[in-house]
Protein backbone atom coordinates (compact mmCIF):
# COMPACT_ATOMS: atom_id res chain seq x y z
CA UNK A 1 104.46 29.39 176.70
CA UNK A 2 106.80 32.74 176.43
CA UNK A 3 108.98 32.72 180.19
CA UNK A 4 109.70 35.96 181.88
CA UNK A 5 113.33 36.01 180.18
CA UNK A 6 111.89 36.10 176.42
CA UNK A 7 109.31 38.99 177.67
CA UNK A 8 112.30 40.77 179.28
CA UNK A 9 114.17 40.10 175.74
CA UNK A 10 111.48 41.20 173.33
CA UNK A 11 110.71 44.26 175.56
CA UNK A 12 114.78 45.25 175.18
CA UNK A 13 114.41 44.87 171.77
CA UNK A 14 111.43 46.95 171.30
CA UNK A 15 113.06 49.76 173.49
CA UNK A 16 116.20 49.46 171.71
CA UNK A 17 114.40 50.10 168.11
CA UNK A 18 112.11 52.78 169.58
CA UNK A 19 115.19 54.84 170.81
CA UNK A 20 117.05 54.18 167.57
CA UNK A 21 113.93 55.19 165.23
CA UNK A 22 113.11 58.56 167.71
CA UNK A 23 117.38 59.03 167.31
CA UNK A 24 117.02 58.88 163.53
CA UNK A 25 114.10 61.08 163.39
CA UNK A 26 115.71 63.51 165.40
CA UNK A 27 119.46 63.34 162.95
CA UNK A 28 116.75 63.79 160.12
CA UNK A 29 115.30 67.30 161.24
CA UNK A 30 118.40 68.50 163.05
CA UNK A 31 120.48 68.00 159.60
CA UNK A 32 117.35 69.11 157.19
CA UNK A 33 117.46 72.28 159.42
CA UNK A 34 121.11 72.84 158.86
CA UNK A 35 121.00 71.86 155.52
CA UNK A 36 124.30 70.13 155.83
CA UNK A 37 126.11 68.77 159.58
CA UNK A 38 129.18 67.13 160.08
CA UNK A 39 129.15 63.67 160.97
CA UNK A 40 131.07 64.05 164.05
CA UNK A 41 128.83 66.90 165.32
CA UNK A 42 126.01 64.47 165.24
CA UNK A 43 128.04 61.97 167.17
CA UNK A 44 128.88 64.60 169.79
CA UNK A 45 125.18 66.39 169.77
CA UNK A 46 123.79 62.53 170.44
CA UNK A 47 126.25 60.91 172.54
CA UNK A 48 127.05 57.96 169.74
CA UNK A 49 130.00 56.75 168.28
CA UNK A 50 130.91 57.81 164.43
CA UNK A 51 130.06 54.41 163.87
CA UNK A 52 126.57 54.50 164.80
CA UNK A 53 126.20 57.85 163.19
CA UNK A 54 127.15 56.13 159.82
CA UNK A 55 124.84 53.27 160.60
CA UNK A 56 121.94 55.90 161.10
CA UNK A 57 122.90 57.81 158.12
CA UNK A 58 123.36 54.46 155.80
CA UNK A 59 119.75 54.26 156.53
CA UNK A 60 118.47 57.57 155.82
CA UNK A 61 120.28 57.61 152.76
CA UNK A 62 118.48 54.09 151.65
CA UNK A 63 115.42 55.93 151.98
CA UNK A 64 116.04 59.27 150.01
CA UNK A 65 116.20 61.25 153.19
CA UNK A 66 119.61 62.28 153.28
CA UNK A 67 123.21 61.87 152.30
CA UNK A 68 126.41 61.49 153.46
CA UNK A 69 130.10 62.36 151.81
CA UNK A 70 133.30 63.31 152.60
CA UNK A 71 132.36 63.34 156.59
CA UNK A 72 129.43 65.57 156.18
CA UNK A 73 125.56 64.79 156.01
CA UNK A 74 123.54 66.39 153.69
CA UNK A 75 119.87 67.23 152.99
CA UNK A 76 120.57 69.96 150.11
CA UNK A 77 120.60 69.21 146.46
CA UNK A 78 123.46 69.05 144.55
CA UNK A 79 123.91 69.57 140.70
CA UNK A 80 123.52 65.74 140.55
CA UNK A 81 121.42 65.26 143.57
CA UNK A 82 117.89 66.30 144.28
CA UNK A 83 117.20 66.90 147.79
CA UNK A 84 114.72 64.60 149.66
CA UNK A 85 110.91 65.32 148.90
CA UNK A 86 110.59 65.34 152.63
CA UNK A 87 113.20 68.59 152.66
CA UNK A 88 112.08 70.50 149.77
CA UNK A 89 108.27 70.08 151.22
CA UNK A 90 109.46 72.56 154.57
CA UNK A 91 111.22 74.88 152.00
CA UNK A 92 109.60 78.14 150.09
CA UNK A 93 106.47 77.30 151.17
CA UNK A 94 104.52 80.70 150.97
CA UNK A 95 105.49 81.05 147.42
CA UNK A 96 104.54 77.63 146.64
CA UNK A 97 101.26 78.39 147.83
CA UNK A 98 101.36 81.41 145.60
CA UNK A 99 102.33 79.78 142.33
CA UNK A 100 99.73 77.13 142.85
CA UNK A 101 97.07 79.54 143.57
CA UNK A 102 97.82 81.47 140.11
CA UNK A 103 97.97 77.66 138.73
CA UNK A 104 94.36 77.01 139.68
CA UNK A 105 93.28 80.33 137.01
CA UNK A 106 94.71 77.69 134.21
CA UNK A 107 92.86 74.54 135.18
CA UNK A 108 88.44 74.20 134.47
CA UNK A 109 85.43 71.69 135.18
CA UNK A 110 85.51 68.72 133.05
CA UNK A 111 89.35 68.52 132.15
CA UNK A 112 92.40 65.86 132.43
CA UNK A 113 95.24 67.42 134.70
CA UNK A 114 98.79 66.07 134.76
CA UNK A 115 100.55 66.49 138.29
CA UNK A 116 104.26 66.08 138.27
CA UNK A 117 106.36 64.92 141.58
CA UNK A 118 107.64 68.37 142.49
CA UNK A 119 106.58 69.51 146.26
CA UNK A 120 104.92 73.03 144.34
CA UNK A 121 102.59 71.10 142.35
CA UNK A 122 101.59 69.42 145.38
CA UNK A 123 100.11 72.65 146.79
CA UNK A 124 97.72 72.82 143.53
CA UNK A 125 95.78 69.21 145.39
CA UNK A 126 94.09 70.75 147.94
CA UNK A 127 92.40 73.78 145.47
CA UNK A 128 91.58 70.83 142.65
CA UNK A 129 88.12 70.23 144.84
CA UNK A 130 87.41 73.65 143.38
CA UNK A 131 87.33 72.78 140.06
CA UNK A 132 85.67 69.63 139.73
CA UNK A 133 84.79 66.90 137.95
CA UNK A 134 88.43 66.79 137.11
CA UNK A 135 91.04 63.80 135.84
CA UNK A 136 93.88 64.08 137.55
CA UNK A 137 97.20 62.16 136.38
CA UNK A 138 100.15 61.40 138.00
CA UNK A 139 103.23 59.73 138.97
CA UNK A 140 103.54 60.34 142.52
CA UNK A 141 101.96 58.82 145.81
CA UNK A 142 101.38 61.67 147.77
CA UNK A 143 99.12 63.04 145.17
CA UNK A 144 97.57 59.65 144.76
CA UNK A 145 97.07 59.20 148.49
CA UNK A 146 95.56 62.77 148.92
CA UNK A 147 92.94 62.28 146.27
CA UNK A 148 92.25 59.20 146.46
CA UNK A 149 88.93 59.31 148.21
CA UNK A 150 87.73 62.53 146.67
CA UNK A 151 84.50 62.71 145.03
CA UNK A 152 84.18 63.98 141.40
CA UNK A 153 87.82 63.86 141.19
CA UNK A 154 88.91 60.82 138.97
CA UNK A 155 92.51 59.32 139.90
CA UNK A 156 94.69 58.22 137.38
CA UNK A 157 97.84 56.79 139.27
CA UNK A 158 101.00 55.92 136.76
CA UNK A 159 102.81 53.10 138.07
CA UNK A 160 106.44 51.92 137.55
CA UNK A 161 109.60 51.83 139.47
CA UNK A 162 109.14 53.56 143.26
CA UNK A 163 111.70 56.29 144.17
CA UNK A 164 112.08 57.12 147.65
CA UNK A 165 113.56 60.40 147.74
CA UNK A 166 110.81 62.08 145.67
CA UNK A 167 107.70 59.85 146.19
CA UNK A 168 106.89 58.64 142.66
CA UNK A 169 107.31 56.04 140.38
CA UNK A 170 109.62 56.67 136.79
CA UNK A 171 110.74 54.87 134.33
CA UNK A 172 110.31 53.05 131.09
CA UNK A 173 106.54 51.60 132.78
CA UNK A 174 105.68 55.21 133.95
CA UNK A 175 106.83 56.87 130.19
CA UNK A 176 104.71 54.42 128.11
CA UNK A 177 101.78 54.57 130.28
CA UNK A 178 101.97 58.99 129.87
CA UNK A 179 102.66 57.86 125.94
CA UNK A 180 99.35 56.50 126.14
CA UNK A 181 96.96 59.38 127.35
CA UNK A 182 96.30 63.14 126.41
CA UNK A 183 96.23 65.65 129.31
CA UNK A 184 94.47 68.86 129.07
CA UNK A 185 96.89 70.76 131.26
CA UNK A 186 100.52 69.88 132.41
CA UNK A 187 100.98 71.71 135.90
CA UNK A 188 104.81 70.79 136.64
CA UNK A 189 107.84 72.33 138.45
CA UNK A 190 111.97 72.18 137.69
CA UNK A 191 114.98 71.92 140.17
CA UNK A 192 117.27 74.50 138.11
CA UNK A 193 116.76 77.29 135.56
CA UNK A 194 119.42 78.19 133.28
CA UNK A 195 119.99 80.79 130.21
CA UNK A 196 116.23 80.46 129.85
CA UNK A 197 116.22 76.69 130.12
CA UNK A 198 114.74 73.95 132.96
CA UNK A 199 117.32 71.61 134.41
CA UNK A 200 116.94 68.43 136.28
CA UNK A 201 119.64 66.87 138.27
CA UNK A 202 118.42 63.15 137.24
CA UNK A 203 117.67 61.55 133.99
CA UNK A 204 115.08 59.22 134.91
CA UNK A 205 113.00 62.48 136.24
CA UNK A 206 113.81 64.67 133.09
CA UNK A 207 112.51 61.66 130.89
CA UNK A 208 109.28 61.39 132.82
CA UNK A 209 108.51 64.86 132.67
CA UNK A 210 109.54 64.89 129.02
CA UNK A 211 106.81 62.80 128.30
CA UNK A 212 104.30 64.82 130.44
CA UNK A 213 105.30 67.65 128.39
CA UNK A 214 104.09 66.03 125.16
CA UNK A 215 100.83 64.54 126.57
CA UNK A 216 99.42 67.80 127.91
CA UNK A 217 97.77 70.62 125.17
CA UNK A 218 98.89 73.14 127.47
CA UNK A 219 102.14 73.40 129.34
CA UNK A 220 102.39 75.22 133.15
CA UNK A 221 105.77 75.61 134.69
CA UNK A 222 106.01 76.75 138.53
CA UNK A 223 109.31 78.11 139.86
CA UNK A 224 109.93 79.86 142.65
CA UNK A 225 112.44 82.39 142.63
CA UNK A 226 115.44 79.69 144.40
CA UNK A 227 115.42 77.98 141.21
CA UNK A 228 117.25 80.66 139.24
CA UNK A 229 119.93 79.93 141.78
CA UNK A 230 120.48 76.26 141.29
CA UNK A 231 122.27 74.65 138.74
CA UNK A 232 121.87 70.88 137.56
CA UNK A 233 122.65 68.34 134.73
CA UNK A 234 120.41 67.37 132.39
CA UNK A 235 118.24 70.11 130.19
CA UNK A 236 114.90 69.25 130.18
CA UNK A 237 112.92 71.87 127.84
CA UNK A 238 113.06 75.67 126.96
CA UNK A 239 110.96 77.79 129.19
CA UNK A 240 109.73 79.38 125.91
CA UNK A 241 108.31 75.97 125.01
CA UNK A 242 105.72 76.25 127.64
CA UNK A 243 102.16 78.10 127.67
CA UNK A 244 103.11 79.99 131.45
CA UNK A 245 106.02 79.98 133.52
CA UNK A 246 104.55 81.47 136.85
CA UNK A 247 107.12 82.70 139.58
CA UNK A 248 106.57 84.12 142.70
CA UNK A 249 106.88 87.68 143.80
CA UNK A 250 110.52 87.49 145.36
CA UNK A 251 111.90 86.92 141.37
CA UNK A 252 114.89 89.05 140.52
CA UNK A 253 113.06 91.93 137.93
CA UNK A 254 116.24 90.92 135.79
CA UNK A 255 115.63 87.40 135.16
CA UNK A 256 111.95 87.98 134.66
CA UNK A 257 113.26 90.52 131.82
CA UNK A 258 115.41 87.89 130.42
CA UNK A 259 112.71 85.52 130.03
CA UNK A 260 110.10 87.65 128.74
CA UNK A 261 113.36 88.99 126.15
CA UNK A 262 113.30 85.60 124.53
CA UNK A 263 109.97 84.88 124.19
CA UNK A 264 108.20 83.62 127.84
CA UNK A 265 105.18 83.83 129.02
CA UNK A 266 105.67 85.15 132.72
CA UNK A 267 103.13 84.98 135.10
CA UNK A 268 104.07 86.93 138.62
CA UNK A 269 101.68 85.21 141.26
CA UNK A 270 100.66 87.34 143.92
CA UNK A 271 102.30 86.93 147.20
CA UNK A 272 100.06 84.10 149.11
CA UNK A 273 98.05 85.44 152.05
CA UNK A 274 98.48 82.08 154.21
């Protein structure tokens, strides 16, 4: 039998946990709003010690929400950090709407789509209904979880080692099971574009995307105009290489010239109505 003292006790410890996980919900949007805080403006803005602050943070950062360095805590990406799935999801979103809508125009009844991790492909899900049957492919959870109980949509989910900060699985597992099938269309997006080339800011994501690349016939690349602002490490693939690069309306007329100059397909989607 539990006495009054353990009740009092678990109750505490429930309290204490409930404050700490509303505490690190709220550090998460005020520093994703920011884009960057220092740490001892969240200690001051909460009323915690720097300690606890780098507690919270250590935590965030084990789950691809954030990161800290150098006294500051950061939600933007980095030449050799994406930013959080979670953070890129609440950014550009009008255009991502738009790119996906001029997306849909590329995909028909009866074919095999391949779905990348990037938060712009994710606005393609909700139009897919439009154009089934359909296979859809991919690596990432979200997609999975948002289609998984669609009718005349068949769900093709490629397993392997589970990254927090973007929601999918990579890896050798997730590269030899793409090896393995034939997409109709590839409907991907990139972190960085430059001199005419897409960038990613991990290795692990530029080989999984590598191999989407060669499974699909045709090849559709989504950036919004941010992109052409960004800079990262590794070189994925020539936008020439692929069938469409669609960008939203907000595009510098210059780099659209440069691209078309050495052989791209641009697509300009219309600016979204929603």
């Amino acid at each position: 039998m539990v006495g009054p003292e353990e009740m009092i006790s678990d109750d505490s410890a429930q309290s204490r946990q409930a404050r700490q996980t509303d505490r690190r919900n709220a550090i998460t949007e005020a520093v994703m709003a920011a884009g960057s805080i220092r740490i001892s403006e969240l200690a001051e803005r909460f009323d915690i010690s720097t300690m606890t602050v780098h507690r919270d943070l250590d935590e965030l950062e084990s789950r691809g929400l954030l990161r800290k360095n150098r006294g500051v805590a950061s939600a933007l990406s980095t030449g050799l950090v994406e930013s959080s799935d979670v953070y890129r999801a609440s950014r550009e979103i009008s255009e991502k709407r738009a790119l996906a809508l001029a997306a849909l125009e590329f995909v028909e009844p009866g074919q095999a789509i391949m779905l990348d991790d990037s938060t712009t492909s994710l606005h393609l899900v909700p139009h897919l209904q439009e154009k089934r049957p359909l296979t859809v492919i991919t690596n990432t959870l979200t997609v999975m979880n948002e289609l998984r109980s669609v009718t005349g949509i068949t769900l093709l989910g490629l397993g392997g080692q589970y990254y927090n900060w973007c929601s999918a699985y990579m890896g050798r597992i997730t590269t030899a099971a793409i090896a393995g099938l034939r997409a109709d269309v590839l409907v991907m997006s990139t972190s960085a574009i430059t001199d005419g080339v897409a960038f990613h800011q991990t290795m692990e994501t530029v080989d999984v995307k590598r191999a989407m690349f060669d499974a699909a016939s045709r090849r559709i690349l989504l950036a919004d105009h941010t992109k052409f602002d960004k800079r990262a490490l590794h070189a994925m693939q020539p936008l020439a290489d692929f069938d469409a690069v669609i960008v939203d309306a907000a595009t510098d007329k210059r780099h659209i010239a440069d691209l078309r100059q050495i052989g791209v397909n641009v697509v300009i989607a219309p600016r979204s109505r929603a």
